[in-house]
PDB file of N, CA and C in Angstrom:
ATOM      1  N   UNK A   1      95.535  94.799 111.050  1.00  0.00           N
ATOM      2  CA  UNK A   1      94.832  95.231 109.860  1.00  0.00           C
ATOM      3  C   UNK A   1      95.332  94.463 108.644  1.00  0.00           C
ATOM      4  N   UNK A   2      96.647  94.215 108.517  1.00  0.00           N
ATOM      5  CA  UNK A   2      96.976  93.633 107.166  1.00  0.00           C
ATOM      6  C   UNK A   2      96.838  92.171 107.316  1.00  0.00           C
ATOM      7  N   UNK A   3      97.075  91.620 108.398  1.00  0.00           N
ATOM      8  CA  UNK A   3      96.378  89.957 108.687  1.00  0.00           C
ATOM      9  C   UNK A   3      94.624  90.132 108.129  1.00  0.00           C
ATOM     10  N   UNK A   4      93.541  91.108 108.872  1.00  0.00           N
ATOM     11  CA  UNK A   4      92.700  91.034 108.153  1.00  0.00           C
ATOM     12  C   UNK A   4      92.089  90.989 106.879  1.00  0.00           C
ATOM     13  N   UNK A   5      93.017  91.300 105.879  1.00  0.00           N
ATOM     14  CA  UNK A   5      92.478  91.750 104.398  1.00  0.00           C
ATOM     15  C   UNK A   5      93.631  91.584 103.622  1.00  0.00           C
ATOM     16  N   UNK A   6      94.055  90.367 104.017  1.00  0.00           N
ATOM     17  CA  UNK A   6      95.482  89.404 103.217  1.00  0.00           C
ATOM     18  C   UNK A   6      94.705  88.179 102.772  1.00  0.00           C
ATOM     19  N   UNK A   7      94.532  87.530 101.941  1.00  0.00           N
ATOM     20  CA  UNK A   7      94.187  85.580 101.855  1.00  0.00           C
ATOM     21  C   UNK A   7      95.313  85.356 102.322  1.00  0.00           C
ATOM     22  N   UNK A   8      95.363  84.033 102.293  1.00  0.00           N
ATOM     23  CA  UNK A   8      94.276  83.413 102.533  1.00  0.00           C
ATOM     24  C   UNK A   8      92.978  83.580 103.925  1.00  0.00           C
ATOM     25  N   UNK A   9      93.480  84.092 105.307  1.00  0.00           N
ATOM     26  CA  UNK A   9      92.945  84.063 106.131  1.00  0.00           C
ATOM     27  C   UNK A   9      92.305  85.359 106.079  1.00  0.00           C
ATOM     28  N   UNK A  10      91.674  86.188 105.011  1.00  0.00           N
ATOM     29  CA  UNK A  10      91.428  87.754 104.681  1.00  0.00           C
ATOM     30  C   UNK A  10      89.607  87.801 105.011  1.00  0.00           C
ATOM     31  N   UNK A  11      89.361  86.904 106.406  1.00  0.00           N
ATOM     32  CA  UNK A  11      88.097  87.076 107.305  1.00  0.00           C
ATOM     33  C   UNK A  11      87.600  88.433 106.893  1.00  0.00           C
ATOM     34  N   UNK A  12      88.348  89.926 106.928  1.00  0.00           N
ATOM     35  CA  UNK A  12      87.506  90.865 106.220  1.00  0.00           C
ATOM     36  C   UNK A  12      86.710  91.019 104.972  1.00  0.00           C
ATOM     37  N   UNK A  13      87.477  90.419 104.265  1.00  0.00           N
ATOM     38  CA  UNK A  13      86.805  90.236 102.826  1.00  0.00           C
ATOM     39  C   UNK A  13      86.441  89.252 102.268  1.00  0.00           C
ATOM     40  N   UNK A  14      86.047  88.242 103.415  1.00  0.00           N
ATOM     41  CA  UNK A  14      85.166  87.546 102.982  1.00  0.00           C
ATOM     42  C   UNK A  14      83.687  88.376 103.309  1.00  0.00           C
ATOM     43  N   UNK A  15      83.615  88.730 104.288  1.00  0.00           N
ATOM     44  CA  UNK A  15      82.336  89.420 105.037  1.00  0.00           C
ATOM     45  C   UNK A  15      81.951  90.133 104.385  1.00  0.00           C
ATOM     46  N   UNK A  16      82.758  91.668 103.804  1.00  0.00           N
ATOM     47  CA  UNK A  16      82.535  92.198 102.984  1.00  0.00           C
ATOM     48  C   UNK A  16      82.066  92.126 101.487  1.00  0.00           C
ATOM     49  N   UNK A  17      82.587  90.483 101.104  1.00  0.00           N
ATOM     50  CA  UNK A  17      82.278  90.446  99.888  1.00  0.00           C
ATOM     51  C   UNK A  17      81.056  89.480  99.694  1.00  0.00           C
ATOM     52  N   UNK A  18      80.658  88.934 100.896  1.00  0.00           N
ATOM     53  CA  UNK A  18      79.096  88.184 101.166  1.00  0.00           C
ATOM     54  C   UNK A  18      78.377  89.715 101.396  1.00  0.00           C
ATOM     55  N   UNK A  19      78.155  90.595 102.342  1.00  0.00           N
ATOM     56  CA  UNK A  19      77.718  91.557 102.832  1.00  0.00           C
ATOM     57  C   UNK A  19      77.306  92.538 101.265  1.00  0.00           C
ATOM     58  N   UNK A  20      78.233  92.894 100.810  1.00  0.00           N
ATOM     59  CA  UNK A  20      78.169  93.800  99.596  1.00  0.00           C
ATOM     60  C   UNK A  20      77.173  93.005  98.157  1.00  0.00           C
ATOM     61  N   UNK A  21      77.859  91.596  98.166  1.00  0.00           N
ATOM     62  CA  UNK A  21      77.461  90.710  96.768  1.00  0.00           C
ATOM     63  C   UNK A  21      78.617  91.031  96.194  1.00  0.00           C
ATOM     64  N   UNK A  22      79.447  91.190  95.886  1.00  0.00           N
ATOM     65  CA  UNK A  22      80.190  91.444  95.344  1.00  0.00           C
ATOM     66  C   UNK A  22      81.555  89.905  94.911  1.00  0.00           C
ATOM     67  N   UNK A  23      81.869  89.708  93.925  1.00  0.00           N
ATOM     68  CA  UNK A  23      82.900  88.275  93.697  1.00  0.00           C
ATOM     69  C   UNK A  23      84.245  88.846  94.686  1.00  0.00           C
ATOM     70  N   UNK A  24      84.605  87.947  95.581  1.00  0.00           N
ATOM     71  CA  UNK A  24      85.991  87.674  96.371  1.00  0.00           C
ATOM     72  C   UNK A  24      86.919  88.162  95.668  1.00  0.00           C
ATOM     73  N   UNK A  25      87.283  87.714  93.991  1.00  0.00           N
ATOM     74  CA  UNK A  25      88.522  88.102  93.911  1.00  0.00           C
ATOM     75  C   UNK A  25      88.320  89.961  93.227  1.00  0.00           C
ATOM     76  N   UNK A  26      87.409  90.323  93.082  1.00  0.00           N
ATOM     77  CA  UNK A  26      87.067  91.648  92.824  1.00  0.00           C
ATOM     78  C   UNK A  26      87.301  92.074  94.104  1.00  0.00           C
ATOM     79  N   UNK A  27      86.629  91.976  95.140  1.00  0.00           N
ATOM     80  CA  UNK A  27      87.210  92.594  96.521  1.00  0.00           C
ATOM     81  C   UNK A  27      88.784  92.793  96.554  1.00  0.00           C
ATOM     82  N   UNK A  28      89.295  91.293  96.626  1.00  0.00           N
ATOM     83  CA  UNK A  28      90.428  91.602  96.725  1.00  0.00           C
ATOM     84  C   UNK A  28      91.844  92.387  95.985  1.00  0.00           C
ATOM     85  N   UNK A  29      91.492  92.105  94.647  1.00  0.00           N
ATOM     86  CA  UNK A  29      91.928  93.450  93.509  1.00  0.00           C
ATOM     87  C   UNK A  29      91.937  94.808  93.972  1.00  0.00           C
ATOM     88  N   UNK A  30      90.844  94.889  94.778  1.00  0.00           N
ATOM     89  CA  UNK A  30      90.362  96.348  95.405  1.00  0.00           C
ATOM     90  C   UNK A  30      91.058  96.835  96.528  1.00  0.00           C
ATOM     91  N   UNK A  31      91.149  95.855  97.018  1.00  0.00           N
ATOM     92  CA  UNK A  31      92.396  96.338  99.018  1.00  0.00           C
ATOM     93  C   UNK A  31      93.777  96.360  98.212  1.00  0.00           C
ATOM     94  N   UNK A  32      94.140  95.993  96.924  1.00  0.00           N
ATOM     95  CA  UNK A  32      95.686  95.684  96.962  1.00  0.00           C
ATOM     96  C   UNK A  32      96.332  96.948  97.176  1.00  0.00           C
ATOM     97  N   UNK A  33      95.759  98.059  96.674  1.00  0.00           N
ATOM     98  CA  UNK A  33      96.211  99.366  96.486  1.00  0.00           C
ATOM     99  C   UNK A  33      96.769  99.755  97.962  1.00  0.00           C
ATOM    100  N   UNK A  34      95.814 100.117  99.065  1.00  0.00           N
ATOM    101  CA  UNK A  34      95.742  99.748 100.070  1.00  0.00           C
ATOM    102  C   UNK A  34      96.709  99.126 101.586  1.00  0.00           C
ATOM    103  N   UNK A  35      97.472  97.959 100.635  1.00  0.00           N
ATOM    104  CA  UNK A  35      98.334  96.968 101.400  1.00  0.00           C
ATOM    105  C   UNK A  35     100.078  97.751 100.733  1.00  0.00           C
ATOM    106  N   UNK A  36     100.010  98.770 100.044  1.00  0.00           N
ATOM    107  CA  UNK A  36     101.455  99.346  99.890  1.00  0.00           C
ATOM    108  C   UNK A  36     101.937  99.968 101.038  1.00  0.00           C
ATOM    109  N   UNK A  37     100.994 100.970 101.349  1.00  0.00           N
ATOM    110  CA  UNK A  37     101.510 101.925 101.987  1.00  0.00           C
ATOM    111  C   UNK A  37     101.389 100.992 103.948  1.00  0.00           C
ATOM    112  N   UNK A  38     100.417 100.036 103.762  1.00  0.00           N
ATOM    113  CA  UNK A  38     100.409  99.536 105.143  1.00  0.00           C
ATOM    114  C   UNK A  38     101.959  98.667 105.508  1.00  0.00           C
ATOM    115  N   UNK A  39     102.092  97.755 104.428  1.00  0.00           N
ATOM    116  CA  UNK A  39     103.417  97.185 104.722  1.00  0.00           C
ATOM    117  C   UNK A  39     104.443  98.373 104.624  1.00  0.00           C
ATOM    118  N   UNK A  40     104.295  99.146 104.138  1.00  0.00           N
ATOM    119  CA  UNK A  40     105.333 100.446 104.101  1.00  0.00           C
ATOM    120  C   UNK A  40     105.949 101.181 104.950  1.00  0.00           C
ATOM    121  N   UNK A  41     104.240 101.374 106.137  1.00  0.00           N
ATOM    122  CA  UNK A  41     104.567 101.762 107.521  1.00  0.00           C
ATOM    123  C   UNK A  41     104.597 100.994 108.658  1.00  0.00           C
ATOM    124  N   UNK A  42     104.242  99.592 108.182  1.00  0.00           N
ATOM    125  CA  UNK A  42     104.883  97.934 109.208  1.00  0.00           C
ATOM    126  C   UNK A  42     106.614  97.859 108.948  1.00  0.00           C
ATOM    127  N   UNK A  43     106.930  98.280 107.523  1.00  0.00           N
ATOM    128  CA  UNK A  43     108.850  98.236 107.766  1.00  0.00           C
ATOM    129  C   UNK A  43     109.295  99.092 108.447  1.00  0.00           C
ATOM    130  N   UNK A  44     108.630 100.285 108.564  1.00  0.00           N
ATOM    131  CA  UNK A  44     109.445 101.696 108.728  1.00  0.00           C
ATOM    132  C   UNK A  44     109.415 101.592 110.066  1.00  0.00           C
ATOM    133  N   UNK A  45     107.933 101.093 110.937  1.00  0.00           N
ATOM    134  CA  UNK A  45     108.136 101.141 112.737  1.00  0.00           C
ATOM    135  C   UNK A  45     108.491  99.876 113.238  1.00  0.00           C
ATOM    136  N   UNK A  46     109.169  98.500 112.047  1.00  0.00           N
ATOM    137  CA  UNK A  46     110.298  97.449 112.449  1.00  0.00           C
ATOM    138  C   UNK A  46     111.564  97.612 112.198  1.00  0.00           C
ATOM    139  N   UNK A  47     111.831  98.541 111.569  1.00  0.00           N
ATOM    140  CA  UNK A  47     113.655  98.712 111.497  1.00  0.00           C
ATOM    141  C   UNK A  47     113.710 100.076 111.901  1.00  0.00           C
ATOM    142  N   UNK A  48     112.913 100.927 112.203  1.00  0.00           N
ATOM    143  CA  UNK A  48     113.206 102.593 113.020  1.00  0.00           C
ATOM    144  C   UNK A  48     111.894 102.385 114.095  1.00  0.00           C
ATOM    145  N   UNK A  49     112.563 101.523 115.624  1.00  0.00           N
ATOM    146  CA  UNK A  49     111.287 101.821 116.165  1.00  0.00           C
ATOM    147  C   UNK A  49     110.938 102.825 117.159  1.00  0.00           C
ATOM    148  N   UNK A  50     112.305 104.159 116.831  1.00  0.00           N
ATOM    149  CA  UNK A  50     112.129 105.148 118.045  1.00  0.00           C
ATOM    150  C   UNK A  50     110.750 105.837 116.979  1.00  0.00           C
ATOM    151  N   UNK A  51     110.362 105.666 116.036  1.00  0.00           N
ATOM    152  CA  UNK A  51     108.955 106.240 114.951  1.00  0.00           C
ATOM    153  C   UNK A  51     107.440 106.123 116.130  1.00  0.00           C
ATOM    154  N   UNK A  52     108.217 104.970 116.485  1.00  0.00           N
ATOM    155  CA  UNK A  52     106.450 104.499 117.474  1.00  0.00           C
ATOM    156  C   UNK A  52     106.653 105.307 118.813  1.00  0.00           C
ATOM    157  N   UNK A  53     107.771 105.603 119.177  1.00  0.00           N
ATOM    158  CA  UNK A  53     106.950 106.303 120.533  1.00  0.00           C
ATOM    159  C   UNK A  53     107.778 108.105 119.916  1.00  0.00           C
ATOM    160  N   UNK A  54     107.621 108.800 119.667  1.00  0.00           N
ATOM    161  CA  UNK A  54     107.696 109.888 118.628  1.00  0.00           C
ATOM    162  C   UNK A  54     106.776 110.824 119.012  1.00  0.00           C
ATOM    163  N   UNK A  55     105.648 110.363 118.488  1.00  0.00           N
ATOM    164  CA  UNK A  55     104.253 111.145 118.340  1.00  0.00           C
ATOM    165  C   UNK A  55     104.019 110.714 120.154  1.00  0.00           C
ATOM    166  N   UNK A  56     103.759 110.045 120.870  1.00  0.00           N
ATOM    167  CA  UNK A  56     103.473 109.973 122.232  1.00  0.00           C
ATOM    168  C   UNK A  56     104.607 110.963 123.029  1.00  0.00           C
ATOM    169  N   UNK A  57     105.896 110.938 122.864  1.00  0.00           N
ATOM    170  CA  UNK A  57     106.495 111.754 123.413  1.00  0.00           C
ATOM    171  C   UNK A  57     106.067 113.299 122.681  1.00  0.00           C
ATOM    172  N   UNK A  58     105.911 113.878 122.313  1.00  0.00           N
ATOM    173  CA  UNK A  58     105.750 114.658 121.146  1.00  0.00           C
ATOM    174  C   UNK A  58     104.130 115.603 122.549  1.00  0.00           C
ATOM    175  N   UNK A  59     103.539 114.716 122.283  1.00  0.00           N
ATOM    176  CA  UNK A  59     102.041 115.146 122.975  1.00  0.00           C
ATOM    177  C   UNK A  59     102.146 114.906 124.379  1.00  0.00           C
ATOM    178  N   UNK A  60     102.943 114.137 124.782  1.00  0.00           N
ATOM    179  CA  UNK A  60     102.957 114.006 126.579  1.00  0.00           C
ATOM    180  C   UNK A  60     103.872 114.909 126.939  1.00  0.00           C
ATOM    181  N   UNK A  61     105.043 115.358 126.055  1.00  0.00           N
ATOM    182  CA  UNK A  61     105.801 116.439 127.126  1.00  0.00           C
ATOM    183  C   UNK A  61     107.555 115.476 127.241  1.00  0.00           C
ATOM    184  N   UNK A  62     107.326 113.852 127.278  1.00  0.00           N
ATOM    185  CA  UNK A  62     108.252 113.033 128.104  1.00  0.00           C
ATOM    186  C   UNK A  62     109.530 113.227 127.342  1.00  0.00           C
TER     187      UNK A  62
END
């Protein structure tokens, strides 16, 4: 998700911002909000990665 709607390679918002009409760098002003909390929870399940299996143990029982 954050490879998609990063530049340079931000293939989502280009689509979106042909698709809508809307100017590129207005799109992108718009996801920044967005990209906090994603890199936020990309650090938290790379330096604590018992976080990712948590919720699976949690619902399977294991």
């Amino acid at each position: 998700m954050i490879g998609t709607i990063t530049p340079p390679l931000g293939f989502v918002l280009f689509v979106t911002a042909k698709v809508a009409d809307v100017p590129f760098d207005k799109v992108t002003r718009a996801t920044a909000p967005f990209l906090v909390p994603l890199v936020g929870v990309l650090a938290a399940i790379t330096l604590w990665p018992p976080l990712t299996t948590w919720l699976p143990s949690l619902v399977l029982g294991r």
